[in-house]
ModelCIF file with pLDDT and N, C-alpha, C, O atoms, coordinates in Angstrom:
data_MODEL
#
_entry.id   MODEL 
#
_entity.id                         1 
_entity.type                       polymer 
_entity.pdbx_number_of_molecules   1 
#
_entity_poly.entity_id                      1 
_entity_poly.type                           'polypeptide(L)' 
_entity_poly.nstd_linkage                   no 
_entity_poly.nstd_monomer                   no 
_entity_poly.pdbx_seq_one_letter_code       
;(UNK)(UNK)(UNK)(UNK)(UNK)(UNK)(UNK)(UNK)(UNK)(UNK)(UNK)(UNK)(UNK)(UNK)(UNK)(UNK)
(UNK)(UNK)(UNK)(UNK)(UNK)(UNK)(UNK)(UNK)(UNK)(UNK)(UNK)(UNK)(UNK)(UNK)(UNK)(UNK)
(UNK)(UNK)(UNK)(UNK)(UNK)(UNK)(UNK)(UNK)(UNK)(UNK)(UNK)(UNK)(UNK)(UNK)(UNK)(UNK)
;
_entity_poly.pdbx_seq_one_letter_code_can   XXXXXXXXXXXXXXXXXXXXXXXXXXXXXXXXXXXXXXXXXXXXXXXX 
_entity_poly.pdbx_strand_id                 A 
#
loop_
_entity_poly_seq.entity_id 
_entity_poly_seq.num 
_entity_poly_seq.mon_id 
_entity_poly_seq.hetero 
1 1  UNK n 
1 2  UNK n 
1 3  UNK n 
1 4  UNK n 
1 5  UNK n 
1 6  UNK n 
1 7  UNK n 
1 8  UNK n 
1 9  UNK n 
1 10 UNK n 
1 11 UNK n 
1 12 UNK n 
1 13 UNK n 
1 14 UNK n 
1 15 UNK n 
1 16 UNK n 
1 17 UNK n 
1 18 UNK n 
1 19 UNK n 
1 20 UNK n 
1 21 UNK n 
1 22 UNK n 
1 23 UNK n 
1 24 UNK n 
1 25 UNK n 
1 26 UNK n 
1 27 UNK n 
1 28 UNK n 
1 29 UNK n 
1 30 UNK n 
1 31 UNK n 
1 32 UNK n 
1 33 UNK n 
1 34 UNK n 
1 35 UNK n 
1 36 UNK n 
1 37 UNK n 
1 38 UNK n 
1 39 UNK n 
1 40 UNK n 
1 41 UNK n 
1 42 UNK n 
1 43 UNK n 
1 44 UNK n 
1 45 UNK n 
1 46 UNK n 
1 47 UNK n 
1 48 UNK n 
#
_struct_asym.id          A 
_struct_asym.entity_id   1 
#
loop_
_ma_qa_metric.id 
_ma_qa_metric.mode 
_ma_qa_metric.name 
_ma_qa_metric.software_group_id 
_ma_qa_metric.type 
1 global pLDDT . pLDDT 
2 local  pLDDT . pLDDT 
#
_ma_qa_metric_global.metric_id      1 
_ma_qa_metric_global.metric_value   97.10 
_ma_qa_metric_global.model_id       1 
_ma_qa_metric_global.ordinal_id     1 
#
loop_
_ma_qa_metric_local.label_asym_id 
_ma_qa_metric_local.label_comp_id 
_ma_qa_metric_local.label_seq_id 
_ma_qa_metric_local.metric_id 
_ma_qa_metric_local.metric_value 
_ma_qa_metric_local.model_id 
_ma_qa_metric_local.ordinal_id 
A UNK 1  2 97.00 1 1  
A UNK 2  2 97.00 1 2  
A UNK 3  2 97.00 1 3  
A UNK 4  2 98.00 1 4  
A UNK 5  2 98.00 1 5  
A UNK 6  2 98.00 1 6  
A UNK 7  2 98.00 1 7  
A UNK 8  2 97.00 1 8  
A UNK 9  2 98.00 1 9  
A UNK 10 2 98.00 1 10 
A UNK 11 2 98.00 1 11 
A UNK 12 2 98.00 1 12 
A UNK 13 2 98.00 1 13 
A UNK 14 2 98.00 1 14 
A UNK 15 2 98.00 1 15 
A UNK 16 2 96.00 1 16 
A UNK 17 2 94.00 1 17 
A UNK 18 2 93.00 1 18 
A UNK 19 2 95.00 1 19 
A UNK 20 2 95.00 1 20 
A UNK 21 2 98.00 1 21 
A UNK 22 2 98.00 1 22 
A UNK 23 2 98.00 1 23 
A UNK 24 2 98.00 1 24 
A UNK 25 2 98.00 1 25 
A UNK 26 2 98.00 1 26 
A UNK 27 2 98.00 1 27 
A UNK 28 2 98.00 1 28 
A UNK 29 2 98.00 1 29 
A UNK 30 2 98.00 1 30 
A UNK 31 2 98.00 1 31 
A UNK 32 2 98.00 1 32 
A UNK 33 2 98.00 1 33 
A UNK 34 2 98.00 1 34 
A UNK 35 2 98.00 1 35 
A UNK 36 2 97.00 1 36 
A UNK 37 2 97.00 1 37 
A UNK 38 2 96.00 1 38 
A UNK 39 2 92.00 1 39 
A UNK 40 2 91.00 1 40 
A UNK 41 2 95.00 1 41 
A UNK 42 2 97.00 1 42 
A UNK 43 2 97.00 1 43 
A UNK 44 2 98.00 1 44 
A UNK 45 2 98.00 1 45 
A UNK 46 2 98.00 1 46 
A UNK 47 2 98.00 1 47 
A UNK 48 2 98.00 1 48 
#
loop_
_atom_site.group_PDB 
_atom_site.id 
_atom_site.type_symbol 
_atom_site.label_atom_id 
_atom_site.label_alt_id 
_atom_site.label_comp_id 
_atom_site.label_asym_id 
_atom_site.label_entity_id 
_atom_site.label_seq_id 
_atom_site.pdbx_PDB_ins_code 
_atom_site.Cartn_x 
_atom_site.Cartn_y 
_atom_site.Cartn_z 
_atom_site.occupancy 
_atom_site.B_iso_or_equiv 
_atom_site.pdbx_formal_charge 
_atom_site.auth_seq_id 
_atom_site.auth_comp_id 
_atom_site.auth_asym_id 
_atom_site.auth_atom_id 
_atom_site.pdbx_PDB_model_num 
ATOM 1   N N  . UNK A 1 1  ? 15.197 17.087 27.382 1.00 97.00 ? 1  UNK A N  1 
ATOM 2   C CA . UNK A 1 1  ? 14.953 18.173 28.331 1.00 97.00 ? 1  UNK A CA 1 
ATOM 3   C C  . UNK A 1 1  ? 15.285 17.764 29.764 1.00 97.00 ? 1  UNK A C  1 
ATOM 4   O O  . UNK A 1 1  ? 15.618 18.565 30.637 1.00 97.00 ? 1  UNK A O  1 
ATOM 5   N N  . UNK A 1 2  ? 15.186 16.696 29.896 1.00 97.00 ? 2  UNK A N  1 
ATOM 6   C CA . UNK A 1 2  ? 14.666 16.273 31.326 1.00 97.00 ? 2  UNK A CA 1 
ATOM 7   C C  . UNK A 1 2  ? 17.100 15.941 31.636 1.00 97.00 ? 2  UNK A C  1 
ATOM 8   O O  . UNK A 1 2  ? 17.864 16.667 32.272 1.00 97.00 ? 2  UNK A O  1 
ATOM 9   N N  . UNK A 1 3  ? 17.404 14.746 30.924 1.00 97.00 ? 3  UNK A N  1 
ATOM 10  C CA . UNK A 1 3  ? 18.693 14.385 31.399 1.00 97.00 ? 3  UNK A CA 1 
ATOM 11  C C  . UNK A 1 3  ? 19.657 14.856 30.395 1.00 97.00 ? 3  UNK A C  1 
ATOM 12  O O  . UNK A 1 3  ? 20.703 14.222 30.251 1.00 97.00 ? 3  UNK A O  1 
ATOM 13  N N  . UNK A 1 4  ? 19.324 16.310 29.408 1.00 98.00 ? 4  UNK A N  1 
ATOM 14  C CA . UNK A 1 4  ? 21.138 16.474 28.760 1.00 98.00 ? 4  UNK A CA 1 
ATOM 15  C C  . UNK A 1 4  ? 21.057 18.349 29.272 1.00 98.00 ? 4  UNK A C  1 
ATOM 16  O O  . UNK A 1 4  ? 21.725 19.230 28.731 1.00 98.00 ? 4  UNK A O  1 
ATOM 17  N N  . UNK A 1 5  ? 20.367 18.496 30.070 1.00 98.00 ? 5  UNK A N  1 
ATOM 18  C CA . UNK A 1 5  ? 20.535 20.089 30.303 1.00 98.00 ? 5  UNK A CA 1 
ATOM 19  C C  . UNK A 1 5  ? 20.322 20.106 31.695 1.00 98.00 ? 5  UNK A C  1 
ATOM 20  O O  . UNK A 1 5  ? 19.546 19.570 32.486 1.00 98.00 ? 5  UNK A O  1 
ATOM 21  N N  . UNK A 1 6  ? 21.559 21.148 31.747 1.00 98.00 ? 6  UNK A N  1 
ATOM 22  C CA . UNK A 1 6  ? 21.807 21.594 33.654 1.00 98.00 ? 6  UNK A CA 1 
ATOM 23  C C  . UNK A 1 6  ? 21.852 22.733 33.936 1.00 98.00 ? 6  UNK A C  1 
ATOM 24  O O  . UNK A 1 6  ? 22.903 23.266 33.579 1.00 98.00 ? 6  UNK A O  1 
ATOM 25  N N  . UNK A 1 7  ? 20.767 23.722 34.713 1.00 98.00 ? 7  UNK A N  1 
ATOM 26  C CA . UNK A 1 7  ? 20.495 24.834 34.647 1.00 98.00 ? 7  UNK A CA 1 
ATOM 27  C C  . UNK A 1 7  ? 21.687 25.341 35.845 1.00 98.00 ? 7  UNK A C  1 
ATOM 28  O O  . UNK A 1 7  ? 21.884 24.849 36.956 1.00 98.00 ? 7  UNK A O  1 
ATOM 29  N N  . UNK A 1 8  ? 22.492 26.680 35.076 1.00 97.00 ? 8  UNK A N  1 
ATOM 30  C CA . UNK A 1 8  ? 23.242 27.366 36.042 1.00 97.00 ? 8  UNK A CA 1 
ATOM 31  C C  . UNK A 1 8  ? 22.685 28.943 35.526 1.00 97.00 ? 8  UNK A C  1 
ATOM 32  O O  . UNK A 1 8  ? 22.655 29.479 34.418 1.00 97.00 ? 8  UNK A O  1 
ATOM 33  N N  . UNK A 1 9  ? 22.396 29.253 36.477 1.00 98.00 ? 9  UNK A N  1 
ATOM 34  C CA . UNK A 1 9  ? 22.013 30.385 36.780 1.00 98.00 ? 9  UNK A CA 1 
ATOM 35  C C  . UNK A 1 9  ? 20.999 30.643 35.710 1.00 98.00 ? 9  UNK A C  1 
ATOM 36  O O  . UNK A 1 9  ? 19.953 30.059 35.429 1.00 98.00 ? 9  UNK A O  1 
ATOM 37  N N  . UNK A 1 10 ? 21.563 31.617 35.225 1.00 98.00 ? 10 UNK A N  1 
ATOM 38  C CA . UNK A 1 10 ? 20.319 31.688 33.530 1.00 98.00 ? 10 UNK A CA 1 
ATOM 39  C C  . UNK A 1 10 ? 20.998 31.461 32.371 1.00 98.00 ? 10 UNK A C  1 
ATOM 40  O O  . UNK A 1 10 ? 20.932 32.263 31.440 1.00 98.00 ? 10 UNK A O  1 
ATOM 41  N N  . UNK A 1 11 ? 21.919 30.036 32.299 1.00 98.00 ? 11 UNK A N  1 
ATOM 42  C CA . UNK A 1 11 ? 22.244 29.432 31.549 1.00 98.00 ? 11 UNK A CA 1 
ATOM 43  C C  . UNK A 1 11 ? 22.509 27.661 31.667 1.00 98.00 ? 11 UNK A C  1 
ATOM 44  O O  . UNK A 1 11 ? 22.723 26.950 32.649 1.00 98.00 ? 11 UNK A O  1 
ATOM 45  N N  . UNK A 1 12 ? 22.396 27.372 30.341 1.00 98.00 ? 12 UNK A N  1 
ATOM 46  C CA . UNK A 1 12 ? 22.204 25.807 30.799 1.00 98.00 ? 12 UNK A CA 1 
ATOM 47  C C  . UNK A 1 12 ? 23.164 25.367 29.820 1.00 98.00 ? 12 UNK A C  1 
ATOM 48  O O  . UNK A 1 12 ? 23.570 25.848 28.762 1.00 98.00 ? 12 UNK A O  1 
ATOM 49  N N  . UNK A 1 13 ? 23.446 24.173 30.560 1.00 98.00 ? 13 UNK A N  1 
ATOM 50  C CA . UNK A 1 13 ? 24.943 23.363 30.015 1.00 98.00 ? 13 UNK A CA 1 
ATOM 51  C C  . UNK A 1 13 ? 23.992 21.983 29.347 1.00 98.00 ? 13 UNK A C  1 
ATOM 52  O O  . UNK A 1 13 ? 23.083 21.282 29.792 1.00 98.00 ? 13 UNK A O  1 
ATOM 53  N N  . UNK A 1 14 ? 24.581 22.032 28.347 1.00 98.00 ? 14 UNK A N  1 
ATOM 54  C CA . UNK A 1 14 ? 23.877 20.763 27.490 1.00 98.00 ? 14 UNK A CA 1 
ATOM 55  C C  . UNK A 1 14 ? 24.887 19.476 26.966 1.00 98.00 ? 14 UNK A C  1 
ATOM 56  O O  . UNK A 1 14 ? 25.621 19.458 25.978 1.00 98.00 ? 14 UNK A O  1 
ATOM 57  N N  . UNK A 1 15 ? 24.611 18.213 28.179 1.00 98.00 ? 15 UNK A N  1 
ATOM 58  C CA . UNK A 1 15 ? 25.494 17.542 27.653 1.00 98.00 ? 15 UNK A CA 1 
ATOM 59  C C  . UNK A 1 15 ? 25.403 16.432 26.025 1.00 98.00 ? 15 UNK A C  1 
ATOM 60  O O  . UNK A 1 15 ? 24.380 16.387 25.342 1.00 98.00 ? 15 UNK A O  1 
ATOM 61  N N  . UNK A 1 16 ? 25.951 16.096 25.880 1.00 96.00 ? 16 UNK A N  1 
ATOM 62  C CA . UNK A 1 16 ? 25.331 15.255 24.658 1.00 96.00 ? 16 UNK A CA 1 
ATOM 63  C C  . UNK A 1 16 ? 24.590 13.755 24.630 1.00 96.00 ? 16 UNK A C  1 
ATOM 64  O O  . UNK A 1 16 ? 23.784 13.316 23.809 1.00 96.00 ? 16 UNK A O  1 
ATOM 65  N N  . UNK A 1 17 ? 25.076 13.217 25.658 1.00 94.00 ? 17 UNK A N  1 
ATOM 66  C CA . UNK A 1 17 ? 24.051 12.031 26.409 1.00 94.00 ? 17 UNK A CA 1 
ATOM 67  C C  . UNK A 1 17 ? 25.088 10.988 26.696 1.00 94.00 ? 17 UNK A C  1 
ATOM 68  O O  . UNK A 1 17 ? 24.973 10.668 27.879 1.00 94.00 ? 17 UNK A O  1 
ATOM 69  N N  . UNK A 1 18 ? 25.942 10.399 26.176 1.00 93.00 ? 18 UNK A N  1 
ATOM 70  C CA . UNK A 1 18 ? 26.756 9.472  27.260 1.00 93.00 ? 18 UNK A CA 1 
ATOM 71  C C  . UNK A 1 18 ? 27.992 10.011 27.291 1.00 93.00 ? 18 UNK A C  1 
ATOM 72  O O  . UNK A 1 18 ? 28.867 9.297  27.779 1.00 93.00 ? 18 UNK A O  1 
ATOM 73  N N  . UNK A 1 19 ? 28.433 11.553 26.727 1.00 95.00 ? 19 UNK A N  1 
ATOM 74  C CA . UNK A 1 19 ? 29.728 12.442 26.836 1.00 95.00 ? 19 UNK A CA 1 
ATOM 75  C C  . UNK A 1 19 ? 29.508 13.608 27.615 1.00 95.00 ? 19 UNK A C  1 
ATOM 76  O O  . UNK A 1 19 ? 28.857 14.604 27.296 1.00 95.00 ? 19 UNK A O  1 
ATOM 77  N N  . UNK A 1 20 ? 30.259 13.326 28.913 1.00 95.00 ? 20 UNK A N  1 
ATOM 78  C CA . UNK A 1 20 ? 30.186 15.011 29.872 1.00 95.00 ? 20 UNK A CA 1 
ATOM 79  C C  . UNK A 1 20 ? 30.617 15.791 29.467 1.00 95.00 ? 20 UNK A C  1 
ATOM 80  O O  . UNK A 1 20 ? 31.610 16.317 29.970 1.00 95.00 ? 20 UNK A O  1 
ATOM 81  N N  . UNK A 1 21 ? 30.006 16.238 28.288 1.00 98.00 ? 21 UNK A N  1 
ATOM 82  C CA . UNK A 1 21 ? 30.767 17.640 27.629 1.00 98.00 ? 21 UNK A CA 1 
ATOM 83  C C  . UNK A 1 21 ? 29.813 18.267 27.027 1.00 98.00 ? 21 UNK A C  1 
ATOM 84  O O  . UNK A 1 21 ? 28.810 17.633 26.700 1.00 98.00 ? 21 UNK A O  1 
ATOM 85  N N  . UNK A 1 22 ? 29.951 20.024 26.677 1.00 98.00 ? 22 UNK A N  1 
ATOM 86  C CA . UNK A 1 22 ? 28.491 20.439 25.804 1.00 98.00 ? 22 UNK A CA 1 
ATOM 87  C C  . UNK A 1 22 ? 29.568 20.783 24.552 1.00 98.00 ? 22 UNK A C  1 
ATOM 88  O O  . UNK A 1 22 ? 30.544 21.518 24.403 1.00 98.00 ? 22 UNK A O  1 
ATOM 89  N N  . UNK A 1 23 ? 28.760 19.756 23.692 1.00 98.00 ? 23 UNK A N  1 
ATOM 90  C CA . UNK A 1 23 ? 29.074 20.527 21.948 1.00 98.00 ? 23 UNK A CA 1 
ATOM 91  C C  . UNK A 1 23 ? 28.708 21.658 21.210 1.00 98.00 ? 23 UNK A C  1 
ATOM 92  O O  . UNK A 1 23 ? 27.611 21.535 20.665 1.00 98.00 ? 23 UNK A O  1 
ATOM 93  N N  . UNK A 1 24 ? 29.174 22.523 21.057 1.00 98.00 ? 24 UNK A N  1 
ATOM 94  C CA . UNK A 1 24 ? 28.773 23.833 20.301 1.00 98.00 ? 24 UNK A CA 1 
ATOM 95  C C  . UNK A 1 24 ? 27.762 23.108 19.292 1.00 98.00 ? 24 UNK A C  1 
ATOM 96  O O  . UNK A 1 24 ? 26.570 23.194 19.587 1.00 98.00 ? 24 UNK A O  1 
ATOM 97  N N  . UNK A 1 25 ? 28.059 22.501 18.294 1.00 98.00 ? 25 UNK A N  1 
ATOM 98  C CA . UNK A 1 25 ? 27.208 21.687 17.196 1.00 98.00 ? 25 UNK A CA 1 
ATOM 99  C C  . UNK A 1 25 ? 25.948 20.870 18.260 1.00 98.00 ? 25 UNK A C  1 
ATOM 100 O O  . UNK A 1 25 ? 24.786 21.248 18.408 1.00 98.00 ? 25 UNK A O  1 
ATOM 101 N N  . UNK A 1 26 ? 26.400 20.051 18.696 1.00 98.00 ? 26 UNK A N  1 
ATOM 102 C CA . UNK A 1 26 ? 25.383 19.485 18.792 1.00 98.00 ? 26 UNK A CA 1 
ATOM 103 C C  . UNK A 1 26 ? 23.857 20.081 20.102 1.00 98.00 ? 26 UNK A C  1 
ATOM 104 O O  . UNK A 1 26 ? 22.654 19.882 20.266 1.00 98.00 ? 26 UNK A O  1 
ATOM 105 N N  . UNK A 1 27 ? 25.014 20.879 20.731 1.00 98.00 ? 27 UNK A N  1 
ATOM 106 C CA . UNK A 1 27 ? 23.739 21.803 21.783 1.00 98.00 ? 27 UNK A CA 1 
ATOM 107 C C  . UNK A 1 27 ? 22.959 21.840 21.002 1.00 98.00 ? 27 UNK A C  1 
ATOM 108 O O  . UNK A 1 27 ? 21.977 21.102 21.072 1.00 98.00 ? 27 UNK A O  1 
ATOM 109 N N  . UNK A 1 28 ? 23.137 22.712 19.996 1.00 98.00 ? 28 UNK A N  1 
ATOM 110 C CA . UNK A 1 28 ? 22.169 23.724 18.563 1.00 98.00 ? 28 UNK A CA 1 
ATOM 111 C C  . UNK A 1 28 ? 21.340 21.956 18.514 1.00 98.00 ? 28 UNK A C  1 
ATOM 112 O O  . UNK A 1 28 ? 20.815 21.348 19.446 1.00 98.00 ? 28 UNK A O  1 
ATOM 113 N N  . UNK A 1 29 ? 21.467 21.638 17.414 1.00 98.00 ? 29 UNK A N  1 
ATOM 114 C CA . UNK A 1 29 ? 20.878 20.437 16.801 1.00 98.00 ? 29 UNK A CA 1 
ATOM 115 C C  . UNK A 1 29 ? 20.584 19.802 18.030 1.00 98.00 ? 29 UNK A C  1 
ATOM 116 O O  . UNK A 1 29 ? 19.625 20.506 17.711 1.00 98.00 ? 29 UNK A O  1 
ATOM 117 N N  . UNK A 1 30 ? 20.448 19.363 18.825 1.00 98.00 ? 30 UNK A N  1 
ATOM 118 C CA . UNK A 1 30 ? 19.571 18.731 20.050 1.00 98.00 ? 30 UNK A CA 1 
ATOM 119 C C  . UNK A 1 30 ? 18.687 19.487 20.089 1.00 98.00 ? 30 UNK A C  1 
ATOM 120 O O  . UNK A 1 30 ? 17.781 18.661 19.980 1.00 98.00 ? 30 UNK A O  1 
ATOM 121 N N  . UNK A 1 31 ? 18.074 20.637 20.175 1.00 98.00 ? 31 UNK A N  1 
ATOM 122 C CA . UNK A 1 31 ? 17.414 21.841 20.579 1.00 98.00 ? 31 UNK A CA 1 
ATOM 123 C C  . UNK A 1 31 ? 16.506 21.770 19.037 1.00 98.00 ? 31 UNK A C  1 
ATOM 124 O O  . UNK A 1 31 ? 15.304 21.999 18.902 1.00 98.00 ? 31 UNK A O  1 
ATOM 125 N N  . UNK A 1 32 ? 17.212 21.492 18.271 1.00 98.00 ? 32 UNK A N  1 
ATOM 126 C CA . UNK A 1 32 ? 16.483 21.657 16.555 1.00 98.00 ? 32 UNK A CA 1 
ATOM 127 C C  . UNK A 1 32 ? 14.879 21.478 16.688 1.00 98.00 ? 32 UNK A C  1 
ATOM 128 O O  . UNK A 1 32 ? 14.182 22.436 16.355 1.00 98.00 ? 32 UNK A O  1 
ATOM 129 N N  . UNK A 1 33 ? 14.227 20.229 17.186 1.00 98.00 ? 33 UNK A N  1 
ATOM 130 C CA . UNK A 1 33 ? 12.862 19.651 17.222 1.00 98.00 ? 33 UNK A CA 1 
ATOM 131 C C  . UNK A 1 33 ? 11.946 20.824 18.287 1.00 98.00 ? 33 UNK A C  1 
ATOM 132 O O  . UNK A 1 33 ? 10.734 20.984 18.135 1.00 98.00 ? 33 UNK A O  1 
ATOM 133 N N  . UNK A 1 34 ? 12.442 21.287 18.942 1.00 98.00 ? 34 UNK A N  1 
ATOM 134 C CA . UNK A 1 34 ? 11.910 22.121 20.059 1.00 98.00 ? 34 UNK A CA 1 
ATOM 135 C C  . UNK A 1 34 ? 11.323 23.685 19.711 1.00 98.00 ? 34 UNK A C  1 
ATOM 136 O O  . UNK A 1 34 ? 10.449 24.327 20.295 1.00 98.00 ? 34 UNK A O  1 
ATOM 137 N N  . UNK A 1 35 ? 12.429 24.155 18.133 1.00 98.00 ? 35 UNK A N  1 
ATOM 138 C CA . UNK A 1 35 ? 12.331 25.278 17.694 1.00 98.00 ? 35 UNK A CA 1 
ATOM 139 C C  . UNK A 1 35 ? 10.240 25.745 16.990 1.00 98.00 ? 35 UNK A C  1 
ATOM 140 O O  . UNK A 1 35 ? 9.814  26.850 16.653 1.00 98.00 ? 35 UNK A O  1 
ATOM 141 N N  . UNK A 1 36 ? 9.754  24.882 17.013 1.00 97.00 ? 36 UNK A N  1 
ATOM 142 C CA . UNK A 1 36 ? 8.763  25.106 16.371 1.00 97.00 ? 36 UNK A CA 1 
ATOM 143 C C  . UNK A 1 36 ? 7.798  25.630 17.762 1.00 97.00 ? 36 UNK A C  1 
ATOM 144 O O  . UNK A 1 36 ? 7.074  26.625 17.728 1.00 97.00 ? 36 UNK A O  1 
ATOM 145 N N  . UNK A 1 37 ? 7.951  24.814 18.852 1.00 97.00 ? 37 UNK A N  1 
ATOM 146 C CA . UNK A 1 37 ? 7.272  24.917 20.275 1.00 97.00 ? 37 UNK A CA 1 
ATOM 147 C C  . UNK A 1 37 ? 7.274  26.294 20.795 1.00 97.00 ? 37 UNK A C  1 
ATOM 148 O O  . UNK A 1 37 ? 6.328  26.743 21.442 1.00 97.00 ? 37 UNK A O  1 
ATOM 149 N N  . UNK A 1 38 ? 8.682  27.184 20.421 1.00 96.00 ? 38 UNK A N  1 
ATOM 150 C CA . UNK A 1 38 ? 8.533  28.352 20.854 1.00 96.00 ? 38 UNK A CA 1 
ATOM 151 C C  . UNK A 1 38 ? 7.771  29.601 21.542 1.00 96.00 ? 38 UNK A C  1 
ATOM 152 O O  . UNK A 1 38 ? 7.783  30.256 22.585 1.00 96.00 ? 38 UNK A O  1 
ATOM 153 N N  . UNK A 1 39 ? 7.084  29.515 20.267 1.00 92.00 ? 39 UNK A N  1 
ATOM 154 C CA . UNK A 1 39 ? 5.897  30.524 20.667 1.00 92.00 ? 39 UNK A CA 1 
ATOM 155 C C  . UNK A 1 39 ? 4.796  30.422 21.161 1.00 92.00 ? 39 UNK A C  1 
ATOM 156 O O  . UNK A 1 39 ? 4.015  31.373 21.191 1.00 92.00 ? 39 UNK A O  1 
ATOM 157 N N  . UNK A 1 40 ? 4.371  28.597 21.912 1.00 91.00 ? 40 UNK A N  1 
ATOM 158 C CA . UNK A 1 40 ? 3.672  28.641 22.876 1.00 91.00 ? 40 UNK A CA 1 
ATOM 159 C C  . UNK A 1 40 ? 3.992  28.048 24.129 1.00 91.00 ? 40 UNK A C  1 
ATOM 160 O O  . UNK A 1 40 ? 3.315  27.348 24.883 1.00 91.00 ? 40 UNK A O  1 
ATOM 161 N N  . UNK A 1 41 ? 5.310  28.522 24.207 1.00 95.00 ? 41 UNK A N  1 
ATOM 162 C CA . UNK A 1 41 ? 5.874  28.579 25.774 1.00 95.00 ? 41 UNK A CA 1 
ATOM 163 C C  . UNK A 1 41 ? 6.871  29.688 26.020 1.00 95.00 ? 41 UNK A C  1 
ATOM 164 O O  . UNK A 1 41 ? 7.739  30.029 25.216 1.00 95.00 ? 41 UNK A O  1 
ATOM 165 N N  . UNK A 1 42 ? 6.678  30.171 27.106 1.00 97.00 ? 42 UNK A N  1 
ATOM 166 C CA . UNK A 1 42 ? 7.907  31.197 27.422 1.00 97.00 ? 42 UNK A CA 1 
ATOM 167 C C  . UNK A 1 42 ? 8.625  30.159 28.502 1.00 97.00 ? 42 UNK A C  1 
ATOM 168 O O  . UNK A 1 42 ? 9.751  30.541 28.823 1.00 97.00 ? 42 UNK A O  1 
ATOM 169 N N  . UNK A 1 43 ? 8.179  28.881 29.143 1.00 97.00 ? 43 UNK A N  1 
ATOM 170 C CA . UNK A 1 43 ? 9.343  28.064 29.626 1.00 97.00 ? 43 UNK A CA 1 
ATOM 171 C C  . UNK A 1 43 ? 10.069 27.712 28.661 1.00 97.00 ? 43 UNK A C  1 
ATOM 172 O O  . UNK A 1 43 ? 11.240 28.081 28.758 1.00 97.00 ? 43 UNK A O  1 
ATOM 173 N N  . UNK A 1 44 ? 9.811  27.153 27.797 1.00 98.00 ? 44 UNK A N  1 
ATOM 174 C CA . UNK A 1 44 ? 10.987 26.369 26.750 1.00 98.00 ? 44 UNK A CA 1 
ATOM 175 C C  . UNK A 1 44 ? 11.558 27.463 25.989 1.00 98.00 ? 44 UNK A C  1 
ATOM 176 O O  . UNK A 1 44 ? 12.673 27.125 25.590 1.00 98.00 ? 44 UNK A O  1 
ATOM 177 N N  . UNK A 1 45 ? 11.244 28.656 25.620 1.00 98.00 ? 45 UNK A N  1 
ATOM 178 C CA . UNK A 1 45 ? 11.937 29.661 25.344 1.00 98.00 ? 45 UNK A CA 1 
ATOM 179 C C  . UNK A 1 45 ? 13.252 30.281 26.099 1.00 98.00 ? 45 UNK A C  1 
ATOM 180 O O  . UNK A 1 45 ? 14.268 30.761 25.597 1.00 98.00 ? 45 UNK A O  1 
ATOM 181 N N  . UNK A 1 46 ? 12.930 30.130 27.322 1.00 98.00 ? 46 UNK A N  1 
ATOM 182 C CA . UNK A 1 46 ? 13.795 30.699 28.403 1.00 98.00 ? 46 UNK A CA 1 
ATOM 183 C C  . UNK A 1 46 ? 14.981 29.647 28.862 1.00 98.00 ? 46 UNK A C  1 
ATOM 184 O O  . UNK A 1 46 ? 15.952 29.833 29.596 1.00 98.00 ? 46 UNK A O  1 
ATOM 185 N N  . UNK A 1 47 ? 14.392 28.091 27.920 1.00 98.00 ? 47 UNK A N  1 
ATOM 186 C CA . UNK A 1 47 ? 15.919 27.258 28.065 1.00 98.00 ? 47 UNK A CA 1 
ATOM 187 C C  . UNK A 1 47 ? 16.707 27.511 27.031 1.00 98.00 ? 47 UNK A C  1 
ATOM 188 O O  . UNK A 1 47 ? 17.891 27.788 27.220 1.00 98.00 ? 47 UNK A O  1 
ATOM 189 N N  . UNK A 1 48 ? 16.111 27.449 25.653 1.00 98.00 ? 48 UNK A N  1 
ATOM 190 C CA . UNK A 1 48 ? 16.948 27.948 24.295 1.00 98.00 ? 48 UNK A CA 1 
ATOM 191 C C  . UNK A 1 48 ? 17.882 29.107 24.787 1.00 98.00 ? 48 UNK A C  1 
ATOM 192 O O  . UNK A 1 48 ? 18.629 29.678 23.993 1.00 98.00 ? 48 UNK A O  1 
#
């Protein structure tokens, strides 16, 4: 949360961690562990 996501505007760029690039695949699956947290945050909702 903290060093592979960069908030632009109301979207965030997710890099993969030592590649400056966002992976379609791996955005998703980085994000995977977080999916359960959902519904007791509308912050972490609003980064998904």
């Amino acid at each position: 949360l903290r060093d592979t996501l960069t908030r632009d505007g109301d979207e965030y760029f997710v890099i993969t961690g030592d590649i400056p690039a966002m992976w379609l695949r791996d955005s998703t699956t980085q994000l995977w562990p977080y999916l359960r947290m959902l519904g007791g945050s509308r912050e972490l909702a609003d980064v998904v």
